[in-house]
Structures are given as C-alpha cells and as structure tokens.
C-alpha atoms as a PDB file:
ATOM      1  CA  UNK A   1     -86.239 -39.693 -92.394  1.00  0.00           C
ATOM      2  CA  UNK A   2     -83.212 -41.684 -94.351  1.00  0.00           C
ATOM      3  CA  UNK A   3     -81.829 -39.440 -97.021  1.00  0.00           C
ATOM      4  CA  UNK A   4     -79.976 -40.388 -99.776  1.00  0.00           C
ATOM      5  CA  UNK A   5     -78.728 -39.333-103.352  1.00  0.00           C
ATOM      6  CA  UNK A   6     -80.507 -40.802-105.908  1.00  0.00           C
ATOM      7  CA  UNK A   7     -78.222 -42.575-108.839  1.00  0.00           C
ATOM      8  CA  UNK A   8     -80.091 -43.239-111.374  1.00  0.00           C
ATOM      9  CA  UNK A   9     -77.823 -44.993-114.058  1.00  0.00           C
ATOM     10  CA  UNK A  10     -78.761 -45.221-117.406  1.00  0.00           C
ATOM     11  CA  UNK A  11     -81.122 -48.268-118.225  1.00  0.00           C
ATOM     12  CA  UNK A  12     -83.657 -47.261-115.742  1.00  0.00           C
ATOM     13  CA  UNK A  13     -84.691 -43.804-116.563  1.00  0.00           C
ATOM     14  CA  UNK A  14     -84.149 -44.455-120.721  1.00  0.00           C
ATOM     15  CA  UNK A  15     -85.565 -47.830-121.261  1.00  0.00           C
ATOM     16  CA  UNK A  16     -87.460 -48.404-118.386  1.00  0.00           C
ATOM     17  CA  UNK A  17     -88.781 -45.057-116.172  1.00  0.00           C
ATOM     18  CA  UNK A  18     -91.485 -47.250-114.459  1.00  0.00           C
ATOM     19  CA  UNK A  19     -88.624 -48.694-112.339  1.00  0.00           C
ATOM     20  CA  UNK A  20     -87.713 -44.999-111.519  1.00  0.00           C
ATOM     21  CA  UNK A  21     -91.173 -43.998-111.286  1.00  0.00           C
ATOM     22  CA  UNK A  22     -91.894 -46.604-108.855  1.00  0.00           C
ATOM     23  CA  UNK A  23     -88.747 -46.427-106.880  1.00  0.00           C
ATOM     24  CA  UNK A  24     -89.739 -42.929-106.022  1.00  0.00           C
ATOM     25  CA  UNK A  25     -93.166 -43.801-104.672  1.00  0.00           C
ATOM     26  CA  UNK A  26     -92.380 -46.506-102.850  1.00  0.00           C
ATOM     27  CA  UNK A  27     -88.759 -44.616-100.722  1.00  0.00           C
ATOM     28  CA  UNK A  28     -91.501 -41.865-100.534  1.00  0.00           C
ATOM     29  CA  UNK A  29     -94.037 -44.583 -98.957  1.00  0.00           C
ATOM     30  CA  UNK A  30     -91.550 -45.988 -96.688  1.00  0.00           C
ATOM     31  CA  UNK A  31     -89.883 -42.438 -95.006  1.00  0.00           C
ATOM     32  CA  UNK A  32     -87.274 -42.420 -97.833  1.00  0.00           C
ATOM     33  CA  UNK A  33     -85.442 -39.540 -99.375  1.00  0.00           C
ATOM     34  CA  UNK A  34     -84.447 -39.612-102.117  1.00  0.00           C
ATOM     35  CA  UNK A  35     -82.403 -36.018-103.975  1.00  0.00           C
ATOM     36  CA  UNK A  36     -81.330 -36.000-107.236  1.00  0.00           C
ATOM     37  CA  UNK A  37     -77.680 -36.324-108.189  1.00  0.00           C
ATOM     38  CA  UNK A  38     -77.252 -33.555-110.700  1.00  0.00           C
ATOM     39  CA  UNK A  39     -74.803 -33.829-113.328  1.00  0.00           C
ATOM     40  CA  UNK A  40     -74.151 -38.060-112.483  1.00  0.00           C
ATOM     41  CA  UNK A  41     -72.794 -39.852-115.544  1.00  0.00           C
ATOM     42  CA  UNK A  42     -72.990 -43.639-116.670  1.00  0.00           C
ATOM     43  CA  UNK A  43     -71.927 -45.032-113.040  1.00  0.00           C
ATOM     44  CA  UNK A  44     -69.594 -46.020-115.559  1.00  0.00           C
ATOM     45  CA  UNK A  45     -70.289 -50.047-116.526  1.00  0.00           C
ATOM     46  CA  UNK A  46     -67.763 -51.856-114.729  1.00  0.00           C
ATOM     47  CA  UNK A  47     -67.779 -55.050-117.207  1.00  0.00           C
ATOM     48  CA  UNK A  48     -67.044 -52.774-120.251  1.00  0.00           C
ATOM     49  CA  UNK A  49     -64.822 -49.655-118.988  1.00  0.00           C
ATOM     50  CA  UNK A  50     -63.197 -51.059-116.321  1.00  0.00           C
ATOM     51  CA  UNK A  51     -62.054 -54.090-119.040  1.00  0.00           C
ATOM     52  CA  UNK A  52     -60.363 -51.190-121.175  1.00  0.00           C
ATOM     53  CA  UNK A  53     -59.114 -48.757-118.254  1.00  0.00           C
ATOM     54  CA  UNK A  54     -58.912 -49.394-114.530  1.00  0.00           C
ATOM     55  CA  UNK A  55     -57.680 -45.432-114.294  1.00  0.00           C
ATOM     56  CA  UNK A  56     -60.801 -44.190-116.846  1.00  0.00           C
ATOM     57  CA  UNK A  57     -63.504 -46.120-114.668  1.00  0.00           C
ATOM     58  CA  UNK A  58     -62.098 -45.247-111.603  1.00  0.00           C
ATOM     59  CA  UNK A  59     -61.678 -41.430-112.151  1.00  0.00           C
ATOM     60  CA  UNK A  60     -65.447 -41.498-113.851  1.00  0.00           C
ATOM     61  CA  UNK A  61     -66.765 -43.635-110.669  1.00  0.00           C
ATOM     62  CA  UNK A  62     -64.987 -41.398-108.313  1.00  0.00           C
ATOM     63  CA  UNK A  63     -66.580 -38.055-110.182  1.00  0.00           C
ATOM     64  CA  UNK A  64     -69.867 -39.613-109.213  1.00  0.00           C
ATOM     65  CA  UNK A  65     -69.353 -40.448-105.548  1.00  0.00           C
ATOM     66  CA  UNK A  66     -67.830 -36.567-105.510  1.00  0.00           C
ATOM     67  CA  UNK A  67     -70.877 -35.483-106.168  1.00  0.00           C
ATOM     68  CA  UNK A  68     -72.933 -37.177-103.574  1.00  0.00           C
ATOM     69  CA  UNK A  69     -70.153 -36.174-101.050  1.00  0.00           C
ATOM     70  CA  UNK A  70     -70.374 -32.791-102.240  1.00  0.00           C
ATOM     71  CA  UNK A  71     -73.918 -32.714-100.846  1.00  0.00           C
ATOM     72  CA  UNK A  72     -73.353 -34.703 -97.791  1.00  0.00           C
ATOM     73  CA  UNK A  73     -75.328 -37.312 -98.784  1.00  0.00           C
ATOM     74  CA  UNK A  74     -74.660 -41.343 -99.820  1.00  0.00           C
ATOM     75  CA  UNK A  75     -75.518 -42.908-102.854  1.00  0.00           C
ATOM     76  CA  UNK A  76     -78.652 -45.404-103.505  1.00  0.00           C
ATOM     77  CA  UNK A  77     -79.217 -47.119-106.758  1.00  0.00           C
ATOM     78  CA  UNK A  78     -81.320 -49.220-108.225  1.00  0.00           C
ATOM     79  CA  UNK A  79     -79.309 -50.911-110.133  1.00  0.00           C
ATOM     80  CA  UNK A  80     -76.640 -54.338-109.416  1.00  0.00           C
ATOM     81  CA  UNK A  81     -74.060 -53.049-112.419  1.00  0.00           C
ATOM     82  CA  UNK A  82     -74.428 -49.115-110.890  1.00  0.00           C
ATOM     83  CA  UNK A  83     -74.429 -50.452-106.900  1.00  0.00           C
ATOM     84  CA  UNK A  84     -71.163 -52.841-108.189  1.00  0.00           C
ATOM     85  CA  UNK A  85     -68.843 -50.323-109.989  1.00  0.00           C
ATOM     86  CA  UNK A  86     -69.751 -47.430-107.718  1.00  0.00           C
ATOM     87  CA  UNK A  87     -69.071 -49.882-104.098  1.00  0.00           C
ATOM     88  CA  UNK A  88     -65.843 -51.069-105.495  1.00  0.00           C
ATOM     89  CA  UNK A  89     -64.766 -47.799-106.882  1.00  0.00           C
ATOM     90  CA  UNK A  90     -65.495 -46.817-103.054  1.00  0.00           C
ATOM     91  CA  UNK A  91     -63.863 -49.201-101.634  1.00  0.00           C
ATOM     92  CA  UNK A  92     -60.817 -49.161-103.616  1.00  0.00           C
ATOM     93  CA  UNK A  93     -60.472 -45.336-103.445  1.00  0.00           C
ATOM     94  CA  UNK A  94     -61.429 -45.770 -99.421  1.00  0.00           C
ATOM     95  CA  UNK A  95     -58.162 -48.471 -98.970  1.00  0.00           C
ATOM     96  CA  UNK A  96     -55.933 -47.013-101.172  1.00  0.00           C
ATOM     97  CA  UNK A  97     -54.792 -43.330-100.918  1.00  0.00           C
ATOM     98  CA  UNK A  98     -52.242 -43.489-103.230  1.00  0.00           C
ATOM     99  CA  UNK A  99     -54.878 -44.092-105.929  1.00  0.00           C
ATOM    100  CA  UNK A 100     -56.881 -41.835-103.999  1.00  0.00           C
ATOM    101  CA  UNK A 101     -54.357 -38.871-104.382  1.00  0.00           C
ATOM    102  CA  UNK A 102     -53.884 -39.660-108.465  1.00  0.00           C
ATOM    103  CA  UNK A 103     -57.890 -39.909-109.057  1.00  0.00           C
ATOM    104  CA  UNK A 104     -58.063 -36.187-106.959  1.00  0.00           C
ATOM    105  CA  UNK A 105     -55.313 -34.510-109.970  1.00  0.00           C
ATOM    106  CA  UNK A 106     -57.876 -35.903-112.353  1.00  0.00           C
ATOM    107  CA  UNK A 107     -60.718 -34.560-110.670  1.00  0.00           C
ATOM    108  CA  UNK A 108     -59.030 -31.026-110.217  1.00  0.00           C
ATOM    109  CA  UNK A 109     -59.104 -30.419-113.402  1.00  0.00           C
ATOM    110  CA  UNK A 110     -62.938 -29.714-113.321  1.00  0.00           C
ATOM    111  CA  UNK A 111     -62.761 -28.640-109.865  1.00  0.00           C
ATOM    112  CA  UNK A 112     -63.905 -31.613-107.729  1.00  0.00           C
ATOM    113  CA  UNK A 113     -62.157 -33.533-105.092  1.00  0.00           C
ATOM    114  CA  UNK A 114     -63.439 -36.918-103.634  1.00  0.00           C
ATOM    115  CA  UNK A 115     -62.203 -37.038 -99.870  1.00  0.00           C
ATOM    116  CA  UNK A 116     -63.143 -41.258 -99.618  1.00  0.00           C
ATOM    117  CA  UNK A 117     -66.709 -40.603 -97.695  1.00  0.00           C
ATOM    118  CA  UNK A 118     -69.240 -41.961-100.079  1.00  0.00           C
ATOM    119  CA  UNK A 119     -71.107 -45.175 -98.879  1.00  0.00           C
ATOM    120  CA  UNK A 120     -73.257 -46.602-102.006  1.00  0.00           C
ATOM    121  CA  UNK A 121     -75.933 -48.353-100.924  1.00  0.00           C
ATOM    122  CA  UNK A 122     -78.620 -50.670-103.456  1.00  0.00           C
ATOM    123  CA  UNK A 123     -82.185 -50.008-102.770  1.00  0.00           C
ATOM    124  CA  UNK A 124     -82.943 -53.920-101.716  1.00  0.00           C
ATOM    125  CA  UNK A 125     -80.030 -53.605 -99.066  1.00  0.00           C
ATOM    126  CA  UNK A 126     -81.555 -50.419 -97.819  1.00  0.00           C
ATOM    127  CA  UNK A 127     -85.082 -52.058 -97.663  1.00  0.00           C
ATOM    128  CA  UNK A 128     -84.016 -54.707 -95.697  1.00  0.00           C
ATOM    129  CA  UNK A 129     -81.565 -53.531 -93.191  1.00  0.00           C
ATOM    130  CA  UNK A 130     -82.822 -49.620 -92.461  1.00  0.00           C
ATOM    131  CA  UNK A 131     -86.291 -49.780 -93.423  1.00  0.00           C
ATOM    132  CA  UNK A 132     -86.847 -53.483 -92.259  1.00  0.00           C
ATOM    133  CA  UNK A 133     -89.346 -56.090 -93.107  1.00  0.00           C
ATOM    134  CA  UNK A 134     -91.977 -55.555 -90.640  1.00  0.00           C
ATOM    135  CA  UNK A 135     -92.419 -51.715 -91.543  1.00  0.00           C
ATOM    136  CA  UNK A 136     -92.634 -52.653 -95.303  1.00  0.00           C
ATOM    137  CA  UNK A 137     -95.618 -55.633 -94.243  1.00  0.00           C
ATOM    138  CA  UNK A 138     -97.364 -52.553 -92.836  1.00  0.00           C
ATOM    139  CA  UNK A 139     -97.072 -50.603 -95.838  1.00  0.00           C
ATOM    140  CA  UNK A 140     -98.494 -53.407 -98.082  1.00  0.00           C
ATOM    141  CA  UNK A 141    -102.169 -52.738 -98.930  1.00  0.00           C
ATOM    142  CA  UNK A 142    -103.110 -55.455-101.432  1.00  0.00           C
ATOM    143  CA  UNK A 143    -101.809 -58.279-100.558  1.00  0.00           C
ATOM    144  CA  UNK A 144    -100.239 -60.864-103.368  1.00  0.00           C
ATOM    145  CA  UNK A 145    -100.290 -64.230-104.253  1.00  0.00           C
ATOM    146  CA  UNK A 146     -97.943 -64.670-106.816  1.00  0.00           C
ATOM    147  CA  UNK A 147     -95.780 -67.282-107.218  1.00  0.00           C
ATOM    148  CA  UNK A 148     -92.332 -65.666-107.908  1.00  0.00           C
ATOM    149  CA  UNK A 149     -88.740 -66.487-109.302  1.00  0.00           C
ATOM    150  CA  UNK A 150     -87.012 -64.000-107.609  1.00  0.00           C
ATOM    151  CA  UNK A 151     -83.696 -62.844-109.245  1.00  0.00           C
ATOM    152  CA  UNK A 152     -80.916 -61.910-107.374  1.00  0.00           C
ATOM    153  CA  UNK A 153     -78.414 -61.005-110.406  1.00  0.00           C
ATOM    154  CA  UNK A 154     -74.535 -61.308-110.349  1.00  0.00           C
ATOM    155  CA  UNK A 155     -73.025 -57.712-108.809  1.00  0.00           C
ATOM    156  CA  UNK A 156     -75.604 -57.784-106.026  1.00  0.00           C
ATOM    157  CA  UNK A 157     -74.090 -60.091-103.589  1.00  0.00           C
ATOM    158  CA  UNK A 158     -70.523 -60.237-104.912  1.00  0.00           C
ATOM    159  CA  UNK A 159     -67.838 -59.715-103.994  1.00  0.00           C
ATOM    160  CA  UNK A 160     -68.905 -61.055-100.767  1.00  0.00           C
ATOM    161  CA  UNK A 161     -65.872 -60.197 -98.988  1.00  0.00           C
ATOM    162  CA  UNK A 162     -66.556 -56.713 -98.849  1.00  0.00           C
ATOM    163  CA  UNK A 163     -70.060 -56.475 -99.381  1.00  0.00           C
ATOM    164  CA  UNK A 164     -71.298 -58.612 -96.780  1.00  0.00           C
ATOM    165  CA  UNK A 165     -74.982 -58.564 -97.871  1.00  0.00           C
ATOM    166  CA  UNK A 166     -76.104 -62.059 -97.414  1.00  0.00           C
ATOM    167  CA  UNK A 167     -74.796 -65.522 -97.964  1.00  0.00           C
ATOM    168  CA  UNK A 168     -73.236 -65.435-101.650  1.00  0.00           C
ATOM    169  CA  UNK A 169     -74.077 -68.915-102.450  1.00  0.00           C
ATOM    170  CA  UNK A 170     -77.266 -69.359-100.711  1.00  0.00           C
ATOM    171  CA  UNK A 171     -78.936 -65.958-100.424  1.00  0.00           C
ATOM    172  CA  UNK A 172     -82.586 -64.979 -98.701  1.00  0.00           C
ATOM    173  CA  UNK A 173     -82.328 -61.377 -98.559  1.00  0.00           C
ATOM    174  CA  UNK A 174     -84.735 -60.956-101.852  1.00  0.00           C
ATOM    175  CA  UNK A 175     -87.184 -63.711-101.621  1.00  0.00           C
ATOM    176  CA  UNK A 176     -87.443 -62.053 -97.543  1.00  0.00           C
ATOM    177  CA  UNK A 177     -88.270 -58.947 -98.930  1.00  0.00           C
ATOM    178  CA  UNK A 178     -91.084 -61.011-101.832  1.00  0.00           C
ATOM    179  CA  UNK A 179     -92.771 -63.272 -99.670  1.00  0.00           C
ATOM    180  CA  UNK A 180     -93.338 -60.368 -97.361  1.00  0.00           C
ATOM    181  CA  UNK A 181     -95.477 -58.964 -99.878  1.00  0.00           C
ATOM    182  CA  UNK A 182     -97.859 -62.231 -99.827  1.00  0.00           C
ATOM    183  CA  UNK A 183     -95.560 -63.604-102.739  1.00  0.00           C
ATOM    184  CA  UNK A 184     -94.310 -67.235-102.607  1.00  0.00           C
ATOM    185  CA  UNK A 185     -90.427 -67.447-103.812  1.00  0.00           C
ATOM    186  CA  UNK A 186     -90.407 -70.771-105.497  1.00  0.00           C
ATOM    187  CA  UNK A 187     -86.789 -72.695-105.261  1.00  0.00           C
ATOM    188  CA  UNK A 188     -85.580 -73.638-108.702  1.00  0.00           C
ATOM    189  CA  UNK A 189     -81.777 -74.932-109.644  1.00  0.00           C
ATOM    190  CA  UNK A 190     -79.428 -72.191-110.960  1.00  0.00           C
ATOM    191  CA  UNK A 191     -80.798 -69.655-108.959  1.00  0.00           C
ATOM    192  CA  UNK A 192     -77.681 -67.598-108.880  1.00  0.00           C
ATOM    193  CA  UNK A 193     -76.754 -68.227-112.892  1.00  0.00           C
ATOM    194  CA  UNK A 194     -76.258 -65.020-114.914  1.00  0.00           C
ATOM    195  CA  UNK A 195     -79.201 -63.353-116.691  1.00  0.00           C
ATOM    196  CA  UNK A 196     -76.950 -63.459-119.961  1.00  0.00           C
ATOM    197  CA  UNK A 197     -76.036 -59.615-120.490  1.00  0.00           C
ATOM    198  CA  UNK A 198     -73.103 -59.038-118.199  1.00  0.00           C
ATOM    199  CA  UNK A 199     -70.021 -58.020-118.715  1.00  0.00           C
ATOM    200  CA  UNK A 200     -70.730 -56.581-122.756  1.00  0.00           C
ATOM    201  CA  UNK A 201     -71.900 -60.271-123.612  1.00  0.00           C
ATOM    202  CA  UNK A 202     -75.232 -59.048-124.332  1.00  0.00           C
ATOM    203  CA  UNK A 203     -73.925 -56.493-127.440  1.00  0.00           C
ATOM    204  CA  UNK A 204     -70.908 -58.882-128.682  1.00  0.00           C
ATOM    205  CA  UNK A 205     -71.839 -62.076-127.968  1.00  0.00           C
ATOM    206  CA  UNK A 206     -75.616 -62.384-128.474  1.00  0.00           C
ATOM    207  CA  UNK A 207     -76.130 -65.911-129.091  1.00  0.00           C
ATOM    208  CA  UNK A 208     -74.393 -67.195-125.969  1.00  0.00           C
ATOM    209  CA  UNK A 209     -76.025 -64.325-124.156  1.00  0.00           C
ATOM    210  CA  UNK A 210     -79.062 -66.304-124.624  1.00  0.00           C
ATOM    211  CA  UNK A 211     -78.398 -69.419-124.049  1.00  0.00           C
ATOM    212  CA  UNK A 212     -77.784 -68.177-120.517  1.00  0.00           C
ATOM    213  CA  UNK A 213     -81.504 -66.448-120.587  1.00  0.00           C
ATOM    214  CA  UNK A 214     -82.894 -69.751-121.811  1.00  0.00           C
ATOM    215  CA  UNK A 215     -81.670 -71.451-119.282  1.00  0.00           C
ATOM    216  CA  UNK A 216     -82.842 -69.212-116.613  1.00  0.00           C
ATOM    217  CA  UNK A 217     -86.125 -69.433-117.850  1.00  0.00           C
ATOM    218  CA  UNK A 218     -86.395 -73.205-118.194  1.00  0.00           C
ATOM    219  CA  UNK A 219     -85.368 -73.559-114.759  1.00  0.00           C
ATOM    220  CA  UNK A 220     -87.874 -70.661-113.513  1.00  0.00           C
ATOM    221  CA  UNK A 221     -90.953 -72.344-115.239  1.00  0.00           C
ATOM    222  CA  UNK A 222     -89.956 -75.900-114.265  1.00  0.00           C
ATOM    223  CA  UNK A 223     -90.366 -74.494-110.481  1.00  0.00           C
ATOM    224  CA  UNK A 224     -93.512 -73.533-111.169  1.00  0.00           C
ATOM    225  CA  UNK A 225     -93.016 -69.577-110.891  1.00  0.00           C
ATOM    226  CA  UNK A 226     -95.604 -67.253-112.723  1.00  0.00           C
ATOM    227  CA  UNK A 227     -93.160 -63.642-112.997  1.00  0.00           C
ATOM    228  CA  UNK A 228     -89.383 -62.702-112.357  1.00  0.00           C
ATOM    229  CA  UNK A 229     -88.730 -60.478-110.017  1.00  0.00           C
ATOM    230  CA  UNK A 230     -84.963 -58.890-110.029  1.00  0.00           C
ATOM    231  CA  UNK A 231     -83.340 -55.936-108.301  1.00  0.00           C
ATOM    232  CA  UNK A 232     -81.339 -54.759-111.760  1.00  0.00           C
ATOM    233  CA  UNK A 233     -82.924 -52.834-114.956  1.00  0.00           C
ATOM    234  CA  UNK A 234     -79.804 -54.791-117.378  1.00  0.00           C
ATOM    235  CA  UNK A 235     -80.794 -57.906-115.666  1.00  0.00           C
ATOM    236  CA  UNK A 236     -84.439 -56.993-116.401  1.00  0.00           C
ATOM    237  CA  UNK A 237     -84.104 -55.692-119.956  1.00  0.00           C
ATOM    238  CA  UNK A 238     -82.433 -59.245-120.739  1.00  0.00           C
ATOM    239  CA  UNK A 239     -85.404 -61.310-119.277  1.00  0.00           C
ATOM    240  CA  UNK A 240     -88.218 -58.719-120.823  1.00  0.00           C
ATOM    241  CA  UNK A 241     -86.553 -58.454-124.306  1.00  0.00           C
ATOM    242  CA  UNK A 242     -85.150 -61.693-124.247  1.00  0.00           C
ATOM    243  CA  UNK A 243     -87.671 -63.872-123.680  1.00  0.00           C
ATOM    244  CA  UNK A 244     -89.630 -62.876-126.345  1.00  0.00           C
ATOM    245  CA  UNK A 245     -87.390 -63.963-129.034  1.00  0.00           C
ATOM    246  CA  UNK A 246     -87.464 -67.308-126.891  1.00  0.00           C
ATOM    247  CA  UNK A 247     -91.222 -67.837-126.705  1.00  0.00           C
ATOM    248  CA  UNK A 248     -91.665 -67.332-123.249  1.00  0.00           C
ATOM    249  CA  UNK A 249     -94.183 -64.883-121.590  1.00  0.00           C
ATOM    250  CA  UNK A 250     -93.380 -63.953-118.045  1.00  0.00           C
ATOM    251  CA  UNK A 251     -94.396 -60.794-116.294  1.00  0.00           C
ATOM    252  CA  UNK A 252     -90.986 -59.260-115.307  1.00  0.00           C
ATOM    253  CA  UNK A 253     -91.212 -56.509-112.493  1.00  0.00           C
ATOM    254  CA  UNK A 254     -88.075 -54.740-110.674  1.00  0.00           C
ATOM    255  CA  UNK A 255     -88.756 -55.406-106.571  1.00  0.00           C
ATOM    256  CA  UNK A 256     -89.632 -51.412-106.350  1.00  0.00           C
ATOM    257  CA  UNK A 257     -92.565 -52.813-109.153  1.00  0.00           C
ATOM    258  CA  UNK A 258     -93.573 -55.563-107.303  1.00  0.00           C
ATOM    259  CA  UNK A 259     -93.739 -53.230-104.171  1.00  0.00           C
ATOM    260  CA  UNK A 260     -95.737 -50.703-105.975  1.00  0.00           C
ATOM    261  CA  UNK A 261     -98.666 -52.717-106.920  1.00  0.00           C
ATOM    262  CA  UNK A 262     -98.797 -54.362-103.324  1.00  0.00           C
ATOM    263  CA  UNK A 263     -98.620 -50.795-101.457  1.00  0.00           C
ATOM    264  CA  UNK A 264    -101.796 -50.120-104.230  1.00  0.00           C
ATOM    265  CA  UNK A 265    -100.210 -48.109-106.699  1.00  0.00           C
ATOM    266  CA  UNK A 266    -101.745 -47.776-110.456  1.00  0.00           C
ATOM    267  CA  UNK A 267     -99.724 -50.011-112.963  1.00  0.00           C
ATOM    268  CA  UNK A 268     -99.493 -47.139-115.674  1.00  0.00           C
ATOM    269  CA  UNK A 269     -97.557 -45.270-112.628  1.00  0.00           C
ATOM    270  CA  UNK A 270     -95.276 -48.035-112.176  1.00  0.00           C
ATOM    271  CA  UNK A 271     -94.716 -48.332-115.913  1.00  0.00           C
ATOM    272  CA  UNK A 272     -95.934 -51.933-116.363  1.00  0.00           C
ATOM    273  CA  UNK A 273     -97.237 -51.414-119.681  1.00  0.00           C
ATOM    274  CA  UNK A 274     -94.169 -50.508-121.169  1.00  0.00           C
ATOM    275  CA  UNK A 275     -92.479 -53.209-121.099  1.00  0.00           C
ATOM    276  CA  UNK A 276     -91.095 -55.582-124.214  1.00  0.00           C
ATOM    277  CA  UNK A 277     -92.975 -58.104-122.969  1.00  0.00           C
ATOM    278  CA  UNK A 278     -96.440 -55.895-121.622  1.00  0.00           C
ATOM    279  CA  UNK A 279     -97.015 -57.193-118.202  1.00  0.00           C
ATOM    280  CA  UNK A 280    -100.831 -58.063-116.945  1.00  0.00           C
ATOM    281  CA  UNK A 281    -101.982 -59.253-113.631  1.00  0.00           C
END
C-alpha cells in the first residue's frame, strides 16, 4: 500500500472539510495511506510570503517537509498553491546546499533539520501515475454523465521544467482522470486562464480578481459544461464564492468530490452541501 503524509493546508480543512473528508475515502478506496502531518503550518502561500521573504517562506516550507522526513514519509496535498510552494521549496533546498545549510541554523533553533529527502507529490499526480486509470475505472460504482469543465489551475503544471507533469500548454492529465469516471471534459478557450485569486489578488485586488472568474465562467458555459471540476480548494473557493456574486450557478466539486460520488459515497460525507454555492445532482 502507497503511504504518504497527509498536508492538509489551510483552505481545505477550514472552509471546505468535504474536500478533506472525501480525499480520505477515496486514498482509502484506492490502497492509499494517508498519516497525518502533526504540527504542519500554512505550506506557507508562495504568492504572498514568498513576495515579502524568499528566506521566511523557505525556512517555513522547509519546517514542513522536515516533518514528513522526520517520519520517513513524502508529502501529498490536495492543494495546487500547497503542492507549488512545498515542490519548489524542495527543489530549491534539493539543488542548492548552500541554502540548504542556512535554512538547517534556522531550523536548529527548534530542533529540526531537513536533510533534502522530501518528494511532494499532488493527489491528481498520484492518481494518475501510481494508482493509474484503469484501477480507479474499477473502483467507480455509479457511473457519471456529466458534462464537465475541468480545471487544471495555475501551480499544478508549472513550472514545467521541473515538474514534468503533463504538457503545460495543452494538458490531459485531469480531464483523463474525469472522463474515466463516465464524465465528458468539454473543450472551451482559456482553459488554462487563472481562476482570479492567485498570487493575493483575490484579498487586494477584488475587482480584477473577478473579471478573471467571469471570464472563466463565460467560456465554461459557452462549451456547454454543467459543473467545474478543479484539483485546488483557493481555486475552488473563487469559482463557489465567486460566482454567486456573478449570477452563475455551477456545481463546483474538487476531483477527490467528483470521485466520491462515482465510487458511491453519500454527498453529506463528501461535504457537497456546504458549499457557497450548495451543489445538487
């Protein structure tokens, strides 16, 4: 069984624990997992800290990926803004041991040392290259028919150049692991556009924020799609909140959601009626 520590982040388990709850069952469905990282902090946002302090974000990402060392294990999140500050925090810490060296005299003061082992893995990668498509086809037990806009969000696939994931301009990695639910992933322009919030445009610059959300939407109802599906709670809190404010009425699920109500699990479980914008299907 694949075992990995669990990073939670902080939009998932505060403003939407569905995504959590449902992440759990389905890992636990598929042969996953998952152990808590205790004592994880903010992962921390790499749009917002990082902007500030290169040193501060590193020595808080590195604290993180101690921890999951500590226990042997590497990291999974849910989460595009957790997966991107936590993989480049790796990587950087991984190529450089200068900046290794100064982040371990920060960490020594509260008795941790990060020896550059922690891989951080996002739950859609994991899905599709460990688990693989045909074993998640033979978990499904309700098959679905939705037509979907699937989301892929901007810190999934980039930076390419060390990620690797998929092609960053043309991606299929997400609407793969959709349409093997039963789903149809409709094509629509601006498919890789920002949802609006990153990078602290969401808290100071509202208005513009969305603009960007409009946009998305337009383009997802002109191709005909009946929900969003994304792979990112901030990405998902800005179409869900959003979109409410801007009249529209989409069903917004993270992938672990979608998954959830195709392997048969009960909606309250997967937190669907939580949501800003209540989702029915």
């Amino acid at each position: 069984m694949a075992k990995y520590a669990f990073f939670l982040g902080c939009i998932a388990p505060l403003r939407y624990p569905g995504i959590e709850k449902s992440t759990r069952e389905v890992c636990k469905a598929l042969g996953i997992e998952l152990v808590e990282l205790k004592d994880a902090s903010c992962c921390p946002a790499p749009g917002v800290i990082k902007s500030f302090s290169k040193a501060t974000w590193l020595a808080a990402a590195a604290r993180n990926l101690a921890l999951a060392e500590k226990e042997g294990l590497d990291i999974i999140t849910v989460c595009n803004g957790c997966y991107g500050s936590l993989f480049e925090a790796a990587h950087e810490l991984h190529e450089d041991k200068k900046m290794l060296a100064d982040v371990n005299k920060i960490l020594a003061d509260i008795g941790l040392e990060y020896k550059g082992g922690t891989k951080v893995r996002h739950f859609a990668e994991v899905l599709y290259k460990e688990v693989g498509l045909d074993a998640i086809k033979a978990a499904i037990k309700k098959p679905l028919g939705y037509k979907v806009a699937t989301f892929y969000g901007c810190h999934f696939l980039k930076p390419s150049s060390i990620k690797n994931l998929d092609n960053a301009e043309n991606p299929k990695m997400l609407d793969e692991l959709v349409t093997v639910t039963g789903a149809e992933s409709m094509p629509r322009q601006q498919k890789l556009m920002c949802c609006g919030a990153g990078g602290g445009l969401r808290s100071q610059f509202g208005e513009t924020a969305m603009k960007f959300t409009k946009e998305n939407l337009n383009n997802m109802k002109a191709s005909g799609a009946e929900m969003i599906v994304d792979v990112c709670p901030f990405c998902h809190l800005q179409f869900d909140a959003g979109q409410k404010e801007l009249g529209f009425g989409f069903p917004v699920l993270h992938l672990s959601q979608l998954y959830g109500v195709a392997m048969g699990m009960d909606a309250k479980d997967l937190g669907l009626n939580v949501h800003v914008t209540p989702v029915k299907l």
